[in-house]
C-alpha atoms as a PDB file:
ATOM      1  CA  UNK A   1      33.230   3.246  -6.015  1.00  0.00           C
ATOM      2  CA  UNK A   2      30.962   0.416  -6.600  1.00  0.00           C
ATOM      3  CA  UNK A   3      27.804   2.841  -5.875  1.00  0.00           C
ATOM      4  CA  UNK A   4      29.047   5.785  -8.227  1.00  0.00           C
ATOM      5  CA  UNK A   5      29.864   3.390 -11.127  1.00  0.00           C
ATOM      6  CA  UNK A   6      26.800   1.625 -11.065  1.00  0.00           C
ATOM      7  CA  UNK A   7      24.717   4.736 -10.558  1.00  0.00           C
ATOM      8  CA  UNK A   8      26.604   6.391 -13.914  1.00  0.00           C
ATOM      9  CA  UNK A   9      25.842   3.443 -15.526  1.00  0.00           C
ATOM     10  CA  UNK A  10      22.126   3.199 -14.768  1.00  0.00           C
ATOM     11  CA  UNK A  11      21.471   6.675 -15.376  1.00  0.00           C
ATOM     12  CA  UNK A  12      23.070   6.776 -18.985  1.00  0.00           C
ATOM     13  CA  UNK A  13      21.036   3.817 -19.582  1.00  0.00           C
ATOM     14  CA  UNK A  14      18.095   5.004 -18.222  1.00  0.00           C
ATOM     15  CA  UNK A  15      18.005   8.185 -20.131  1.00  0.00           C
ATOM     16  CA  UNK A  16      19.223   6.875 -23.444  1.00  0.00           C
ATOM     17  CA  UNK A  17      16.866   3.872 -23.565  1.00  0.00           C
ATOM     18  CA  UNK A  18      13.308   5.543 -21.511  1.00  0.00           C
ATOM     19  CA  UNK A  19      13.837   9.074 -22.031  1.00  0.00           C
ATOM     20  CA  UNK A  20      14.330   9.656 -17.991  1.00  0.00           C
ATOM     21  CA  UNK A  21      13.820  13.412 -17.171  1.00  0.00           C
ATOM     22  CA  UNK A  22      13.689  15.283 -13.786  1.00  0.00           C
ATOM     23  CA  UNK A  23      11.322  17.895 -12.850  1.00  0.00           C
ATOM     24  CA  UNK A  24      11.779  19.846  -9.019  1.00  0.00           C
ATOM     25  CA  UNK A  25      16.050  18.925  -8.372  1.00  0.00           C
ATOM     26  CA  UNK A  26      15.761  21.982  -7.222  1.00  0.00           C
ATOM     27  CA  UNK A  27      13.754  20.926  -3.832  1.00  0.00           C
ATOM     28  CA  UNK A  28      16.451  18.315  -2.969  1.00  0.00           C
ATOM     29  CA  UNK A  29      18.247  19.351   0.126  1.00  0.00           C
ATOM     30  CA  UNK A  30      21.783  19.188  -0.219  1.00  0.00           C
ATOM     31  CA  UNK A  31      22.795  18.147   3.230  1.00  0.00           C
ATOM     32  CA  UNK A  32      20.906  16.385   6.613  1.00  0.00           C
ATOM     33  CA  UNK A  33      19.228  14.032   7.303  1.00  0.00           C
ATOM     34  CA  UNK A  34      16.225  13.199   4.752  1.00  0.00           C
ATOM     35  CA  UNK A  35      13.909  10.437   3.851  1.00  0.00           C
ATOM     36  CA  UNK A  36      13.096   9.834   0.159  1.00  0.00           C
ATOM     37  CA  UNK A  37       9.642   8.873  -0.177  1.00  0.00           C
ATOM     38  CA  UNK A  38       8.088   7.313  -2.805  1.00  0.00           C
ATOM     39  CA  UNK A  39       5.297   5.167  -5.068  1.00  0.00           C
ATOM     40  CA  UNK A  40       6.252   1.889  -5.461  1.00  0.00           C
ATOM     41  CA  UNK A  41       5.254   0.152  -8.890  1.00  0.00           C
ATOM     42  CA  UNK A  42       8.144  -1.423 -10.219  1.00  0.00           C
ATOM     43  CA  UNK A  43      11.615  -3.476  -9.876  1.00  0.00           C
ATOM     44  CA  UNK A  44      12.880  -0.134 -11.430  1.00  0.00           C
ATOM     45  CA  UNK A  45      12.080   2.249  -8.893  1.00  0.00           C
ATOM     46  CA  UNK A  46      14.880   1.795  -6.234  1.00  0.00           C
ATOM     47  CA  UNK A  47      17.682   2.280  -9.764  1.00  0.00           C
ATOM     48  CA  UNK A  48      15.268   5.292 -11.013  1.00  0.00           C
ATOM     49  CA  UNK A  49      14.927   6.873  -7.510  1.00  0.00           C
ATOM     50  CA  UNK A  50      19.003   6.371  -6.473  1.00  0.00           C
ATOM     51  CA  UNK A  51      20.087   7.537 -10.540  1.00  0.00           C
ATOM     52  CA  UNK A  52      17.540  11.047  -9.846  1.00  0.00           C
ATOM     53  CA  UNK A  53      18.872  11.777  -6.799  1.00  0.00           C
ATOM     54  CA  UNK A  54      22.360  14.095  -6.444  1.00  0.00           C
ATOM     55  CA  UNK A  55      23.170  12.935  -3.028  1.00  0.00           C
ATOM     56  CA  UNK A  56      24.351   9.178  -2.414  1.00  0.00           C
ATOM     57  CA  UNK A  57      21.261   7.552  -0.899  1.00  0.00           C
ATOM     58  CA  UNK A  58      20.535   4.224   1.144  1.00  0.00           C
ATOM     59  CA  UNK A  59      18.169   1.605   1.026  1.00  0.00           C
ATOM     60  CA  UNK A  60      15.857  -0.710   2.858  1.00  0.00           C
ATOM     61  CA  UNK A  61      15.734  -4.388   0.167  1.00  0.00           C
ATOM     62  CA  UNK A  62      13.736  -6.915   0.701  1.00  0.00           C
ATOM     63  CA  UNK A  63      15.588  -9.745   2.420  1.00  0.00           C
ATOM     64  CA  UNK A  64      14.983 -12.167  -0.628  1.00  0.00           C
ATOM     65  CA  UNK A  65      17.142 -10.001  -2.618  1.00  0.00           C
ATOM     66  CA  UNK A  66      20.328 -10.950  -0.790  1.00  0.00           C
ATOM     67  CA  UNK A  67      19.863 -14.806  -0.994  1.00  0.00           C
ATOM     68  CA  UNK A  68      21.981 -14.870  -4.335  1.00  0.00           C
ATOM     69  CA  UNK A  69      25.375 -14.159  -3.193  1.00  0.00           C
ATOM     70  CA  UNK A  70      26.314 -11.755  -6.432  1.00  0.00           C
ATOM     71  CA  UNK A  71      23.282 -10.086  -6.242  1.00  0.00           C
ATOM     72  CA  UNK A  72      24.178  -9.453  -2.177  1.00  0.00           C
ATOM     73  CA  UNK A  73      27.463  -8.046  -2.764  1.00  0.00           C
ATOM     74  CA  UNK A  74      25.933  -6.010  -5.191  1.00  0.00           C
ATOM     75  CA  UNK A  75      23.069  -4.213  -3.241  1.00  0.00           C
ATOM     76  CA  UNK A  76      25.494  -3.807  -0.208  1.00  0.00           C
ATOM     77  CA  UNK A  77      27.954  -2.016  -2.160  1.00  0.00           C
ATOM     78  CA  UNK A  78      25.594   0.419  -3.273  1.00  0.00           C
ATOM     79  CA  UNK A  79      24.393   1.375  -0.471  1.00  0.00           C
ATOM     80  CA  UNK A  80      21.647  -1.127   0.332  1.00  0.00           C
ATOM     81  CA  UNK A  81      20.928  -3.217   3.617  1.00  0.00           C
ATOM     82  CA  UNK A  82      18.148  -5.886   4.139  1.00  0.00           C
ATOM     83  CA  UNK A  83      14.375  -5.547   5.816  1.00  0.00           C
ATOM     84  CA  UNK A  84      11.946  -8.375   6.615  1.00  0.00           C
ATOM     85  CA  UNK A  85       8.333  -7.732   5.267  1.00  0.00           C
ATOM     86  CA  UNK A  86       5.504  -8.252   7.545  1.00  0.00           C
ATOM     87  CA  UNK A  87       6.311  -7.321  10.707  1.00  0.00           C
ATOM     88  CA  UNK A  88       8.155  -5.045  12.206  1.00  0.00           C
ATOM     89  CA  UNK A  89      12.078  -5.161  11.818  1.00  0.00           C
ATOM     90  CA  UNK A  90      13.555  -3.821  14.677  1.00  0.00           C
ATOM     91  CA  UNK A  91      17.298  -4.621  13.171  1.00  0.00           C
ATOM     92  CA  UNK A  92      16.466  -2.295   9.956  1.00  0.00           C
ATOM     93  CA  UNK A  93      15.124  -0.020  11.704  1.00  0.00           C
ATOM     94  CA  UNK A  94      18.119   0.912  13.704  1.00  0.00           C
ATOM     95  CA  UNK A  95      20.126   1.005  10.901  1.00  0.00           C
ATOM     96  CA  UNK A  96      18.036   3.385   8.909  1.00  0.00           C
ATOM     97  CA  UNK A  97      17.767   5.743  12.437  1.00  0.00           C
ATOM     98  CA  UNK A  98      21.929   5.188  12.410  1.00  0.00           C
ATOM     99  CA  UNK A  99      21.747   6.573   8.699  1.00  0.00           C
ATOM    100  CA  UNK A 100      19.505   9.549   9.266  1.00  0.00           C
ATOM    101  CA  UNK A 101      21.203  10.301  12.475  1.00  0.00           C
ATOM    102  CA  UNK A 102      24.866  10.659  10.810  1.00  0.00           C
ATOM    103  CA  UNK A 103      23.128  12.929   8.357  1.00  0.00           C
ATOM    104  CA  UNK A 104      22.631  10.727   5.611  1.00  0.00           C
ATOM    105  CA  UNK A 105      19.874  10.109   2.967  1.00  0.00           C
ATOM    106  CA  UNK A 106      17.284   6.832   3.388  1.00  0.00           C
ATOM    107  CA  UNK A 107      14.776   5.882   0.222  1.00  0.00           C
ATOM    108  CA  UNK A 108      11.688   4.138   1.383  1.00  0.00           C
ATOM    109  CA  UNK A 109       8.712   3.184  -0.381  1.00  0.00           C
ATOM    110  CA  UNK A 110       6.190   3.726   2.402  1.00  0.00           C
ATOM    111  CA  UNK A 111       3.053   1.190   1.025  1.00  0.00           C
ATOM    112  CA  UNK A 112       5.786  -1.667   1.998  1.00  0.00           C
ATOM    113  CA  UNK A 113       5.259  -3.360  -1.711  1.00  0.00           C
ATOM    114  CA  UNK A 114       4.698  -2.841  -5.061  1.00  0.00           C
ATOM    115  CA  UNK A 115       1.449  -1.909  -6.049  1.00  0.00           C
ATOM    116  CA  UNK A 116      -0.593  -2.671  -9.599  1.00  0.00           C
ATOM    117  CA  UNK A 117      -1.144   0.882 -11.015  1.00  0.00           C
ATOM    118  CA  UNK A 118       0.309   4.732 -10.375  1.00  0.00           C
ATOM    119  CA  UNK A 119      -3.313   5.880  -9.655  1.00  0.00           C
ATOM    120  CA  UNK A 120      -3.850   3.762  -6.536  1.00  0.00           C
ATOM    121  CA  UNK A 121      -1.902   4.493  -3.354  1.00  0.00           C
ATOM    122  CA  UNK A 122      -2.102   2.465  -0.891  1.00  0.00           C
ATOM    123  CA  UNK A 123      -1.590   3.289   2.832  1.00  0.00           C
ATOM    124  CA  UNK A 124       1.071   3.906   4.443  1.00  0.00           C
ATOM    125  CA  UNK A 125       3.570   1.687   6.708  1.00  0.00           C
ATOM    126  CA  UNK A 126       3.986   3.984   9.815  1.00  0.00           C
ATOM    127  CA  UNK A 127       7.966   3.648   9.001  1.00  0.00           C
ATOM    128  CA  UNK A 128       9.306   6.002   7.370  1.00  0.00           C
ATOM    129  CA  UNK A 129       6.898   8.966   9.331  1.00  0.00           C
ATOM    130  CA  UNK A 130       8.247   7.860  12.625  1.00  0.00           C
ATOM    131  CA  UNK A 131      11.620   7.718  11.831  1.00  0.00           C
ATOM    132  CA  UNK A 132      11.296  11.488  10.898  1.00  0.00           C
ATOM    133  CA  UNK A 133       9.619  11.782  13.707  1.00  0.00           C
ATOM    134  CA  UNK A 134      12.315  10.826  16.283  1.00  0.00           C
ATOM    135  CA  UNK A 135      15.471  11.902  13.761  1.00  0.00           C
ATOM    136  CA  UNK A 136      13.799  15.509  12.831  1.00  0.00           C
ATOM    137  CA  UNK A 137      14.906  14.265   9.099  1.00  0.00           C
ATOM    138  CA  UNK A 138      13.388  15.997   6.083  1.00  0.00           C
ATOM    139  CA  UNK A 139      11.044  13.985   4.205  1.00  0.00           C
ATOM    140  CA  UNK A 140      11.115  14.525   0.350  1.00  0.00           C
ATOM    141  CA  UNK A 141       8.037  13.277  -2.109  1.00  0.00           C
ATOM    142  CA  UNK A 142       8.823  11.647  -4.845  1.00  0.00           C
ATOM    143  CA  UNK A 143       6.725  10.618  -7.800  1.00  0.00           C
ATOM    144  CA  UNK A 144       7.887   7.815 -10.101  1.00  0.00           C
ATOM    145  CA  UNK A 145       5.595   7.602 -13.828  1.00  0.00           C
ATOM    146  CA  UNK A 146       6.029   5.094 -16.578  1.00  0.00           C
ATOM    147  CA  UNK A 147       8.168   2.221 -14.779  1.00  0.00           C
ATOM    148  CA  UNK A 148       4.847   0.596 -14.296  1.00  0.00           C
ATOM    149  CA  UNK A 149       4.652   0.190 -17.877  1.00  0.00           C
ATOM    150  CA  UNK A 150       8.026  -0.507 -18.459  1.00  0.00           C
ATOM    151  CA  UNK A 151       8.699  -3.676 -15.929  1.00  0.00           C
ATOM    152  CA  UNK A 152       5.253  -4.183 -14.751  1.00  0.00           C
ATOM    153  CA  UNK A 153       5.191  -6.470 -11.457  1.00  0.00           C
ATOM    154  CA  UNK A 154       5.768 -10.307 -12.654  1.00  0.00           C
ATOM    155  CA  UNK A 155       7.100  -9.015 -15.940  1.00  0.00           C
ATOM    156  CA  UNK A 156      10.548 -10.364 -16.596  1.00  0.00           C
ATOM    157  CA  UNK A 157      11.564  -8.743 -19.702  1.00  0.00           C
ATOM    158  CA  UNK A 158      11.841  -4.561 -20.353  1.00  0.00           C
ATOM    159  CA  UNK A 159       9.081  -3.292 -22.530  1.00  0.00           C
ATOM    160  CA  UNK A 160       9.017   0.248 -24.211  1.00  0.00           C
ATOM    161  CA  UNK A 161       8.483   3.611 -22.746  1.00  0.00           C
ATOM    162  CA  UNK A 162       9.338   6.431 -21.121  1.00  0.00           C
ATOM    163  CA  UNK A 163      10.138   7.176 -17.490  1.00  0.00           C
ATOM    164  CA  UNK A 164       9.079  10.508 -15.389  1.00  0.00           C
ATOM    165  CA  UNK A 165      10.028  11.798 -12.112  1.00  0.00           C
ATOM    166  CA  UNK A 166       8.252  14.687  -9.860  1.00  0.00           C
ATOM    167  CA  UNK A 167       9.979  15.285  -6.679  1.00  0.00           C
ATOM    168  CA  UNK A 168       7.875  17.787  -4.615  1.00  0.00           C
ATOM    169  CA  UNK A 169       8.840  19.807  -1.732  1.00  0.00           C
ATOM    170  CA  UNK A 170      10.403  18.726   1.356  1.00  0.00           C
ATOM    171  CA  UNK A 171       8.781  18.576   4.454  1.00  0.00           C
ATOM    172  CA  UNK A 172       9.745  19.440   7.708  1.00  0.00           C
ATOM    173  CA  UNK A 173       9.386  18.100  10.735  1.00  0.00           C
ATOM    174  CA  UNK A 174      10.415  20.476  13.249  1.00  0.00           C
ATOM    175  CA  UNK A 175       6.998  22.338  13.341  1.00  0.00           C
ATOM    176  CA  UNK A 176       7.219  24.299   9.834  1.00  0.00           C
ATOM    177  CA  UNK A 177       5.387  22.467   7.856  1.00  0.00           C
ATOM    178  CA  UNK A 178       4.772  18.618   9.514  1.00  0.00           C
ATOM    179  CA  UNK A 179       3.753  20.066  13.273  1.00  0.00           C
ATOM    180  CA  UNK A 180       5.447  19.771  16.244  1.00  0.00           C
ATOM    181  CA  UNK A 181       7.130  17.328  17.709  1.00  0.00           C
ATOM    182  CA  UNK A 182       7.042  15.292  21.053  1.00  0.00           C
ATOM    183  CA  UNK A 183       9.705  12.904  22.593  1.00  0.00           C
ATOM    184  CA  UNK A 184       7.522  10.399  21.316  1.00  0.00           C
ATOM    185  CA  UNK A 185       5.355  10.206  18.840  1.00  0.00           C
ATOM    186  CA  UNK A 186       1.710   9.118  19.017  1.00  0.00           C
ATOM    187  CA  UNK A 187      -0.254   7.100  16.642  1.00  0.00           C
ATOM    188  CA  UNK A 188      -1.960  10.511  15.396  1.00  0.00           C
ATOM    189  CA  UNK A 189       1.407  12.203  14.597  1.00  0.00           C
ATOM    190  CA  UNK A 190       2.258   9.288  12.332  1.00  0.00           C
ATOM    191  CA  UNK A 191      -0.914   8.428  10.902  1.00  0.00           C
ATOM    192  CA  UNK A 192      -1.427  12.840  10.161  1.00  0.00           C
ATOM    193  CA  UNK A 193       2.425  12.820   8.336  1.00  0.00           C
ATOM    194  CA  UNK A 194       1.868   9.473   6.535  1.00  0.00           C
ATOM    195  CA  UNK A 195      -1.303  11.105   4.765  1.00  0.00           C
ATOM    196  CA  UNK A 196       0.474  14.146   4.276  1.00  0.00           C
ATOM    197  CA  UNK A 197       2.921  12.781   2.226  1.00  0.00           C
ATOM    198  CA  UNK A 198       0.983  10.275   0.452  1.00  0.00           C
ATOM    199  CA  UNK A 199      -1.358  12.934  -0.298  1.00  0.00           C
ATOM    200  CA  UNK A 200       1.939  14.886  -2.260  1.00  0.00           C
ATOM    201  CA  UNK A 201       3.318  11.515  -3.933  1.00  0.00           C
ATOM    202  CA  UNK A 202      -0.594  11.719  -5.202  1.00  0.00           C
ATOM    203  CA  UNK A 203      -0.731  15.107  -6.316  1.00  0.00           C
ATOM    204  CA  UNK A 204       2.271  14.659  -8.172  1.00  0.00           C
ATOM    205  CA  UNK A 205       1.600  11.728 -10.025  1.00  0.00           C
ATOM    206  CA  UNK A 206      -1.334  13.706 -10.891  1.00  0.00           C
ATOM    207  CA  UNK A 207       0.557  16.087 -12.233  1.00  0.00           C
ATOM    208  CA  UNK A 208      -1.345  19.016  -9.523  1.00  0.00           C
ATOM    209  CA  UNK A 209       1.682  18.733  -7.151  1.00  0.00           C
ATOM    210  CA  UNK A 210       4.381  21.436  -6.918  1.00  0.00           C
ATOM    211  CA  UNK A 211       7.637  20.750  -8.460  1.00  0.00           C
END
């Protein structure tokens, strides 16, 4: 209840106030297990990202966001669970396998943190590509313009303008489209899927991607 309130909410706001629109719905899958990929620029994008998306959606939040007991209850009740920075969090990462592997839909922002500007991309945490890896989840691009602008990273106040979203087509992991797979995968598997969809979030930003 929590979740579909507050996502109603945001994306009425969102739309009124930035002028949100959608372009490729259409390449959401509507059920499975799938892995929301994305740029990561803003405070904004985890609200713009869960308010574009039909399905309900979970997500990894940095563990500082659940110091403030409100602010806890909040991001837990829509959907959100906690992930140390840094190194590797074995405890997250089981819950996001327990999400995918019941079918559900994760959002991760695969360059771990915010970065400065839409045009630079930085590499990817190996994350999200081996979690599609072992759980054969889908893994969808998406490309997030204009929140950078908006609440730029250290801003604390909203500034004008308008917000854009690209979301590409999925890839698969089951030898369509990302190659085969192995029992386990190898550093090459999840280095050749992180560039691959990198290289989409890039080409849609750019405006060259499919949507």
């Amino acid at each position: 209840m929590v979740y579909r309130i507050s996502r109603r909410l945001v994306s009425i706001f969102l739309r009124l106030r930035f002028g949100l629109r959608v372009e490729g719905r259409q390449h959401e899958p509507p059920t499975g297990p799938l892995i929301v990929v994305s740029n990561h620029v803003s405070e904004l994008d985890p609200l713009v990202v869960g308010c574009t998306l039909r399905r309900p959606v979970r997500f990894m939040a940095k563990v500082e966001l659940f110091r403030p007991p409100l602010l806890r209850w909040w991001i837990t009740a829509c959907g959100g669970f906690s992930v140390r920075r840094g190194a590797p969090d074995r405890r997250a990462l089981r819950t996001a396998r327990q999400i995918l592997e019941q079918g559900g839909a994760l959002v991760m922002f695969p360059e771990g943190t915010r970065g400065s500007s839409v045009r630079d991309l930085r590499p990817p945490e190996p994350g999200a590509a081996l979690l599609a890896l072992h759980t054969r989840a889908v893994i969808l691009p998406v490309a997030i313009i204009g929140t950078d602008t908006i609440l730029p990273r250290g801003a604390h106040r909203l500034s004008r303008g308008t917000i854009r979203v690209r979301i590409g087509t999925p890839i698969r992991v089951d030898g369509t489209e990302g190659g085969p797979i192995h029992s386990r995968a190898d550093r090459d598997q999840i280095d050749s899927l992180g560039r691959l969809y990198m290289g989409m979030i890039g080409r849609l930003l750019a405006g060259t991607g499919q949507t």
